[in-house]
Protein backbone atom coordinates (compact mmCIF):
# COMPACT_ATOMS: atom_id res chain seq x y z
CA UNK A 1 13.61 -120.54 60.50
CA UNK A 2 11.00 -117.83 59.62
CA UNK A 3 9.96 -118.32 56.13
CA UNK A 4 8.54 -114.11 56.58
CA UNK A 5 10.27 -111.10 54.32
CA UNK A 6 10.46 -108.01 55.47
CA UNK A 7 10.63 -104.95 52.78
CA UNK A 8 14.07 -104.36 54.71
CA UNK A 9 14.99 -107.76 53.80
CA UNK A 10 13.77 -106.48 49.78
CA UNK A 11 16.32 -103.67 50.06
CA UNK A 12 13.97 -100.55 51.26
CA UNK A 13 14.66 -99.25 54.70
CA UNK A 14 11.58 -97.39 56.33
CA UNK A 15 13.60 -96.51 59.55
CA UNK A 16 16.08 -94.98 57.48
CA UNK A 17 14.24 -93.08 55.05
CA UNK A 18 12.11 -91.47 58.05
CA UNK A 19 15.49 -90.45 59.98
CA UNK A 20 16.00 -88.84 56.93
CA UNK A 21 12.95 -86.86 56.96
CA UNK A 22 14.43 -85.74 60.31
CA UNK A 23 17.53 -84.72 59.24
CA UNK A 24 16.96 -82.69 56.32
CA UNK A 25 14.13 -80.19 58.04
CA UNK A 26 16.62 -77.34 59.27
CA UNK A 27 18.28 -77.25 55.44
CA UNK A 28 15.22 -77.25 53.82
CA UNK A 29 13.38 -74.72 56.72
CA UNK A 30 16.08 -72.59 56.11
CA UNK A 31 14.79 -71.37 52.66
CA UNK A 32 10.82 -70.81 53.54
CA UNK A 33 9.73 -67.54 52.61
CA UNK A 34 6.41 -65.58 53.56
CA UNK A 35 4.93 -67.82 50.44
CA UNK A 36 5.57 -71.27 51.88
CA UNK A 37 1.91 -72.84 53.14
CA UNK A 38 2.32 -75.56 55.36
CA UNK A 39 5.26 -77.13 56.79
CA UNK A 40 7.56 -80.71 55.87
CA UNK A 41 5.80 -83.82 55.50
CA UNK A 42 2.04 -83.07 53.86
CA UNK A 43 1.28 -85.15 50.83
CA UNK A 44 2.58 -81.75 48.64
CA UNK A 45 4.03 -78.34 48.96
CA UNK A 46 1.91 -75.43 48.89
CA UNK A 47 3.20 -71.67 48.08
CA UNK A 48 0.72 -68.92 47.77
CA UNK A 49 0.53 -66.79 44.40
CA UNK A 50 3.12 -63.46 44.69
CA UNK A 51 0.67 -60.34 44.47
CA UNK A 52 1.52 -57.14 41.87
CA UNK A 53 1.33 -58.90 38.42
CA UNK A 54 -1.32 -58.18 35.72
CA UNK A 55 -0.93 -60.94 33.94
CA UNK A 56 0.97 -63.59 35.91
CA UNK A 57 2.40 -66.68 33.98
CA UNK A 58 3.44 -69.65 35.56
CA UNK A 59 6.67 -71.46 34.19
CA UNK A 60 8.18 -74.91 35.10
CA UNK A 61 11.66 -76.05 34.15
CA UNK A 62 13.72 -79.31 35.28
CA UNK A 63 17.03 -81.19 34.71
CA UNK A 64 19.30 -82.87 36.18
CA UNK A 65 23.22 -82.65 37.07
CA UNK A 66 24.21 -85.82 34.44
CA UNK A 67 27.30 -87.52 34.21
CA UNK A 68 28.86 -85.25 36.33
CA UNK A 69 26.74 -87.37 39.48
CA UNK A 70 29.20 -90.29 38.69
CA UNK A 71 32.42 -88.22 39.58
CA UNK A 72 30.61 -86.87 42.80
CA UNK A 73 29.85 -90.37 44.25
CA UNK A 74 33.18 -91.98 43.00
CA UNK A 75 35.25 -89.02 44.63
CA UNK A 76 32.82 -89.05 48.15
CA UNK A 77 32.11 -85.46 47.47
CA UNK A 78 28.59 -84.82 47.68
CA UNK A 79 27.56 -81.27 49.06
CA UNK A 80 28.25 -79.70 45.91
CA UNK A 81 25.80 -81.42 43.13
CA UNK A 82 22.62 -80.16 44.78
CA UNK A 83 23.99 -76.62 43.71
CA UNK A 84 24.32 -77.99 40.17
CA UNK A 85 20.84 -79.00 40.04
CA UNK A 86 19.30 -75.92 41.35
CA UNK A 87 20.99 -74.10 39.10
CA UNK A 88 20.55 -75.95 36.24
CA UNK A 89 16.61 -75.43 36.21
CA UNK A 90 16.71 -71.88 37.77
CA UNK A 91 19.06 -70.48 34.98
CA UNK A 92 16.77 -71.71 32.77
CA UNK A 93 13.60 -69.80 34.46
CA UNK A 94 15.66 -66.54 33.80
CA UNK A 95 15.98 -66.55 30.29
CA UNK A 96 12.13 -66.49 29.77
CA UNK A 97 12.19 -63.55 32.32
CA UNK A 98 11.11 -65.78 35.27
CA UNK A 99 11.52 -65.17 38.80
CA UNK A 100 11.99 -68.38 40.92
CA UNK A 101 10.01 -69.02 43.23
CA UNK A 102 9.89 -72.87 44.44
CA UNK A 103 11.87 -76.46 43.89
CA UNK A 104 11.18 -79.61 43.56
CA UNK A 105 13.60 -82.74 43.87
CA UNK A 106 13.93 -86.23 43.04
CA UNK A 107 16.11 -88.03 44.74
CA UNK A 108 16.86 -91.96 43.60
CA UNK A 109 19.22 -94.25 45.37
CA UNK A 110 19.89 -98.29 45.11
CA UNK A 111 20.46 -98.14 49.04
CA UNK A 112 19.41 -95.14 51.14
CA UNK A 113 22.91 -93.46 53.22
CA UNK A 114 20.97 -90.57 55.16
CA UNK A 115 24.38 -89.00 55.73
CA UNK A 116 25.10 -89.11 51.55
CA UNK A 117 21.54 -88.42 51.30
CA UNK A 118 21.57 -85.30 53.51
CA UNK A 119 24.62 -83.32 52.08
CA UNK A 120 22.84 -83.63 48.57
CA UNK A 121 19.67 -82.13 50.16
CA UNK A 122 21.69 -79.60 51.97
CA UNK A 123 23.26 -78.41 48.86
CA UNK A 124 19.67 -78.48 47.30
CA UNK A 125 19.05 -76.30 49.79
CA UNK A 126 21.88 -73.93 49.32
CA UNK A 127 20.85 -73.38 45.38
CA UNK A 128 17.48 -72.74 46.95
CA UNK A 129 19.02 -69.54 49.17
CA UNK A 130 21.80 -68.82 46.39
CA UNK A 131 18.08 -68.78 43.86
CA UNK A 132 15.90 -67.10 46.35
CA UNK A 133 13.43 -70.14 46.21
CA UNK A 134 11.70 -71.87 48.51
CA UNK A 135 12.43 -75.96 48.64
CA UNK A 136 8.63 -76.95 49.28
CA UNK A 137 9.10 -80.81 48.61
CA UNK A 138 10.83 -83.82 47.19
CA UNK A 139 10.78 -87.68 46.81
CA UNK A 140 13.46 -89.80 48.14
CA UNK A 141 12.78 -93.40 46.22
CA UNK A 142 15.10 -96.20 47.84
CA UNK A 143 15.32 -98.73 44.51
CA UNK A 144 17.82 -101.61 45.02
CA UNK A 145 17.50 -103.94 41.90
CA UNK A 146 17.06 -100.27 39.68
CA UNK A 147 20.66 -99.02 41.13
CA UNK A 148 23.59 -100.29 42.51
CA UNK A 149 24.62 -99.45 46.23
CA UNK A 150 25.65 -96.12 46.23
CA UNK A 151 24.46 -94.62 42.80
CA UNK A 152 22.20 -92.35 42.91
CA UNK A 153 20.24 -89.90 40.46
CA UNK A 154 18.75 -86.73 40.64
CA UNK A 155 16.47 -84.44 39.21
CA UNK A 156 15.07 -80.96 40.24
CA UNK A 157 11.64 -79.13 39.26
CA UNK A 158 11.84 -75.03 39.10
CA UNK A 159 8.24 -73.35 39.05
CA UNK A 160 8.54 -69.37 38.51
CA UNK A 161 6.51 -66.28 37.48
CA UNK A 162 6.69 -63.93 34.77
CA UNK A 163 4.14 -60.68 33.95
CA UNK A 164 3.18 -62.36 30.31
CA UNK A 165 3.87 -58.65 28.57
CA UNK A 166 7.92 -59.64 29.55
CA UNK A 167 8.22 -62.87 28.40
CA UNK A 168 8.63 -62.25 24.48
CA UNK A 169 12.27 -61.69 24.27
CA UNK A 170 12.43 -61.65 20.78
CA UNK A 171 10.70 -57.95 19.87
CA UNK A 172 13.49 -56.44 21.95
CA UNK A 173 16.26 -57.99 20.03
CA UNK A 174 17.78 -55.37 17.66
CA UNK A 175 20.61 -54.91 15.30
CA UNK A 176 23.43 -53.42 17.33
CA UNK A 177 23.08 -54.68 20.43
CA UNK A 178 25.85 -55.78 22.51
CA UNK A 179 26.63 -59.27 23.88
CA UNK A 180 27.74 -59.19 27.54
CA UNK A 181 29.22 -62.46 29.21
CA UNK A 182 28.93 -63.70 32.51
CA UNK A 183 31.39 -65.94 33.56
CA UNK A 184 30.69 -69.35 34.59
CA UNK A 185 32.27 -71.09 37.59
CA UNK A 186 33.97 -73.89 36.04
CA UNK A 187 32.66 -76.70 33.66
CA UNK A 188 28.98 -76.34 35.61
CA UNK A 189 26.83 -79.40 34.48
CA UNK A 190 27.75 -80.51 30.50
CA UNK A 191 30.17 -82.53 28.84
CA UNK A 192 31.01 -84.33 31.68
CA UNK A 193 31.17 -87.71 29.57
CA UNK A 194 34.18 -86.38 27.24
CA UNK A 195 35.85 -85.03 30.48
CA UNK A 196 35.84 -88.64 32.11
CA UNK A 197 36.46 -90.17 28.97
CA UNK A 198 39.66 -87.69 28.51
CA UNK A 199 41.06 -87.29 31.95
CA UNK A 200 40.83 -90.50 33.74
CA UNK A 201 40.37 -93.14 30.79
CA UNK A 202 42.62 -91.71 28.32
CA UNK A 203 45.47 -89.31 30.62
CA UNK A 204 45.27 -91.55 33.31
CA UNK A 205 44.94 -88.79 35.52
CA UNK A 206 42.99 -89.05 39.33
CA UNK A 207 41.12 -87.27 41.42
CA UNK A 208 44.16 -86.07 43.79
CA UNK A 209 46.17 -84.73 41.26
CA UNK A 210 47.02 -81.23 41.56
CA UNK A 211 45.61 -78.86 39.55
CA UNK A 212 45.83 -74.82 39.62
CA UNK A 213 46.66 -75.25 43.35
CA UNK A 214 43.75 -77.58 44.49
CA UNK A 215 43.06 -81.46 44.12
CA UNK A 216 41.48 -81.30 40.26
CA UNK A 217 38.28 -82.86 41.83
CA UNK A 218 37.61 -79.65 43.46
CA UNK A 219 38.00 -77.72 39.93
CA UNK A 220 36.09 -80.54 38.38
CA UNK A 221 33.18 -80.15 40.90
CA UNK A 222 32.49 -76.86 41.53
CA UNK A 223 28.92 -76.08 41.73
CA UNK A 224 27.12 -74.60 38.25
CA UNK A 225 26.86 -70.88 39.20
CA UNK A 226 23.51 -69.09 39.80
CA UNK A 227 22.79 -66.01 37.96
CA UNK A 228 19.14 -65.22 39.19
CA UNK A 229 19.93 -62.03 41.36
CA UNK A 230 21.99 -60.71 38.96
CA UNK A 231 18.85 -61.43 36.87
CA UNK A 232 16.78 -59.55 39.25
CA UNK A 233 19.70 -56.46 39.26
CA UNK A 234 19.62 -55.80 35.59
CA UNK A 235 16.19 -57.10 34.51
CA UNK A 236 15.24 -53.63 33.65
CA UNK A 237 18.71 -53.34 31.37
CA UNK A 238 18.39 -56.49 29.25
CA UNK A 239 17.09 -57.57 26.23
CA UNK A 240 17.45 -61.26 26.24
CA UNK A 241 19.71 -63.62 28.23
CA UNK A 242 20.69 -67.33 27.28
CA UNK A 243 22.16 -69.66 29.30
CA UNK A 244 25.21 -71.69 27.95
CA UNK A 245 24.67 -75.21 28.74
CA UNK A 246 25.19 -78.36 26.84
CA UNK A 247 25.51 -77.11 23.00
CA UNK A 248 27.57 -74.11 23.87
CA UNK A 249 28.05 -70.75 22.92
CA UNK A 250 26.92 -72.07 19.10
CA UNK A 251 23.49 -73.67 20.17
CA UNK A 252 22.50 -71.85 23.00
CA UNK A 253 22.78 -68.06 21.84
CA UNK A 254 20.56 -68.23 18.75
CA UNK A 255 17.53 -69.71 20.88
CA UNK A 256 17.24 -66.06 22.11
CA UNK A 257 17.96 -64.49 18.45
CA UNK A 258 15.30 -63.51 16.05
CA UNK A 259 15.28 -65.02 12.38
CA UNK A 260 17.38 -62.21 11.00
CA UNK A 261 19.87 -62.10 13.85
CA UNK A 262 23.12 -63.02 13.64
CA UNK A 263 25.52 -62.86 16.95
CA UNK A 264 29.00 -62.03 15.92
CA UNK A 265 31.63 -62.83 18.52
CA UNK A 266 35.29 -62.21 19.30
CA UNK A 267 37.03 -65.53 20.58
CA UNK A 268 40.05 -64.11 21.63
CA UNK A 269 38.03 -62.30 24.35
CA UNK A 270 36.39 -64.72 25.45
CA UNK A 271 37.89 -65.40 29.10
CA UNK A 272 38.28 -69.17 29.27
CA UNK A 273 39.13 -71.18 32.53
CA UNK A 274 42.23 -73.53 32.89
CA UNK A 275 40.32 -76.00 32.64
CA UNK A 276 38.83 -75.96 29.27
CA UNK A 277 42.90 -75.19 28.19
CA UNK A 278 43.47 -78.62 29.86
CA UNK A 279 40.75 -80.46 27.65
CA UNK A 280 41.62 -78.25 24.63
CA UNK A 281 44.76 -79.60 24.24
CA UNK A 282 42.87 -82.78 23.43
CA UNK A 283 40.02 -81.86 21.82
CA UNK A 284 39.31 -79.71 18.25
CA UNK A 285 38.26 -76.27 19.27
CA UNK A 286 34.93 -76.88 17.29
CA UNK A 287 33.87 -80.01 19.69
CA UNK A 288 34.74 -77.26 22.48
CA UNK A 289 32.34 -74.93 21.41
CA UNK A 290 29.73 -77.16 20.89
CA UNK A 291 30.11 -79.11 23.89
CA UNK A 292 31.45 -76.45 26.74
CA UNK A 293 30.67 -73.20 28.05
CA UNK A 294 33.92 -72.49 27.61
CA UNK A 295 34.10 -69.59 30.75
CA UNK A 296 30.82 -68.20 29.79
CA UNK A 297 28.00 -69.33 31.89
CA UNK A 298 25.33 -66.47 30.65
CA UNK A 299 25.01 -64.24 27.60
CA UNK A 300 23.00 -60.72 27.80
CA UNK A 301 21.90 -59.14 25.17
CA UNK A 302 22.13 -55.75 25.91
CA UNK A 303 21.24 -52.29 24.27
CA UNK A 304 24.29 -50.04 23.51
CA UNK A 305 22.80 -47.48 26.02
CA UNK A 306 22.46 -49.54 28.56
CA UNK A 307 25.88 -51.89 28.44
CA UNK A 308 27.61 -49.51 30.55
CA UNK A 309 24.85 -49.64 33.41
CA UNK A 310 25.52 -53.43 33.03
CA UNK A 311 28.96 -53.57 33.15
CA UNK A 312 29.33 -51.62 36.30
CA UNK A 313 26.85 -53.44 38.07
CA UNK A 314 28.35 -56.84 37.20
CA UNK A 315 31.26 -58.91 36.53
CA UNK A 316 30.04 -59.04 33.07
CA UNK A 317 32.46 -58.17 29.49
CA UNK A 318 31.67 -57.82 26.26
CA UNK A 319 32.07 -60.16 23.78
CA UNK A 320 30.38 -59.36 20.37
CA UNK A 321 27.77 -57.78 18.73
CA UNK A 322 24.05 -58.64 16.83
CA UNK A 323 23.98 -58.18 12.95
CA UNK A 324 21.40 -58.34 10.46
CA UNK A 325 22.13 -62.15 8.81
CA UNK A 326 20.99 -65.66 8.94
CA UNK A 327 20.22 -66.58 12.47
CA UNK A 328 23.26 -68.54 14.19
CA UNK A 329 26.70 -67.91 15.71
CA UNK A 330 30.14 -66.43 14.31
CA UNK A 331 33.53 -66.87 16.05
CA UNK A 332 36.36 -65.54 14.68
């Protein structure tokens, strides 16, 4: 008997991680613009500077999809989360008035599955054409020992570009303007902790069982939606724009108010999904707030003279309204 180790006999599987390579090119091909320097495989991406800004600023922003990973690879339904992760970086871009223009992934696994590996990338991929982004490069890292079998984690890198005379939100905040909501998709990427803990440790309930119609996996995993070419539709129209994430309506908004700002909104028009009426039923309507996007997966703020502009050119509603006051959040 050979008394030789191989690093396939470690865990790590060369073969596989190169047939990977191979199998991921047309997704990630598919969103190359004019931009994109080089093809798949150099040592890093390369994208060449957009022309027609006087003052270009880069920014950078990156996250992850969170708890909501553990549902996707208990459930076998993986071609959805690469959305979430796009989106979760790119709708962050936005809000400082940056255009995306490339991604970056991460991509850690205790045992490489190219065919579990691939649908991730391939939804990467999708967020990329859904973002108007160009996937330049990623790192798949095969550690067995760091994760079991078929975890995996993931985390995504946004660059954009902003003309540095946009980026100050703040001086265009006024008393009066309106707050328009874009609706989110679902439960996007937060909170998914307190929806395992409430759904499938404490109801008992399972992946199968129906819900509005459809399996409630489906509901529970439908991709965190992308707002960047509404972004790009309105960008003349808006004042500021915050993206609802973990925190809520309650945290979020007030990152884009000034000191003397205080957003003032209606509840009762607030357009909630299903399933945040499931949850709510066990949970206070506080922890909601705070932890859910509760149907609202954007906030504009908006100039009264231009909210009608916005309106029609979106699926956006109005909400509230900015008053002079302590900087925060009202419901009522």
């Amino acid at each position: 008997m050979s008394d030789r180790v191989s690093y396939k006999d470690a865990g790590v599987d060369i073969d596989a991680g190169n047939a990977f390579v191979e199998a991921i090119k047309p997704a990630v091909k598919s969103t190359f613009d004019k931009n994109v320097i080089g093809g798949i495989g150099s040592f890093a991406g390369a994208y060449a500077l957009p022309g027609g800004y006087e003052e270009p600023v880069m920014l950078a922003a990156t996250d992850g999809v969170g708890t909501k990973l553990k549902l996707a690879i208990e459930s076998g339904k993986l071609d959805t989360v690469g959305i979430d992760l796009v989106a979760m970086c790119v709708n962050d871009l936005i809000c400082n008035f940056g255009t995306p223009l490339f991604f970056l992934d991460y991509y850690a696994t205790g045992r490489l599955d190219v065919e579990d590996a691939k649908a991730v990338v391939e939804g990467i991929a999708e967020g990329c054409r859904q973002s108007e982004c160009a996937l330049i490069g990623g790192e798949t890292a095969e550690m067995p020992g760091m994760y079991s079998e078929k975890d995996f984690d993931l985390a995504g890198f946004a660059v954009g570009i902003a003309e540095k005379s946009e980026m100050n939100r703040l001086e265009h905040v006024k008393e009066g303007d309106l707050l328009v909501a874009l609706p989110s998709s679902g439960i996007h990427s937060n909170g998914f902790s307190l929806v395992r803990k409430l759904l499938f440790e404490k109801l008992g309930m399972k992946f199968d069982d129906e819900f509005e119609g459809k399996p409630l996996i489906e509901t529970l995993l439908t991709p965190t939606r992308i707002y960047v070419k509404t972004f790009k539709a309105l960008k003349d129209k808006i004042n500021a724009l915050a993206h609802i994430t973990g925190g809520g309506l309650v945290e979020n908004l007030p990152r884009v108010l000034p000191d003397n700002m205080h957003a003032v909104i209606e509840a009762k028009k607030i357009r909630t999904l299903p399933i945040f009426d499931l949850i709510g039923r066990h949970v206070a309507k506080e922890e909601m707030f705070r932890t859910f996007n509760m149907g609202v997966g954007m906030v504009l703020v908006v100039s009264p003279e231009n909210v009608d502009d916005v309106l029609a050119k979106s699926d956006g509603y109005l909400i509230g309204e900015l008053k002079l006051g302590e900087k925060g959040v009202t419901l009522y």
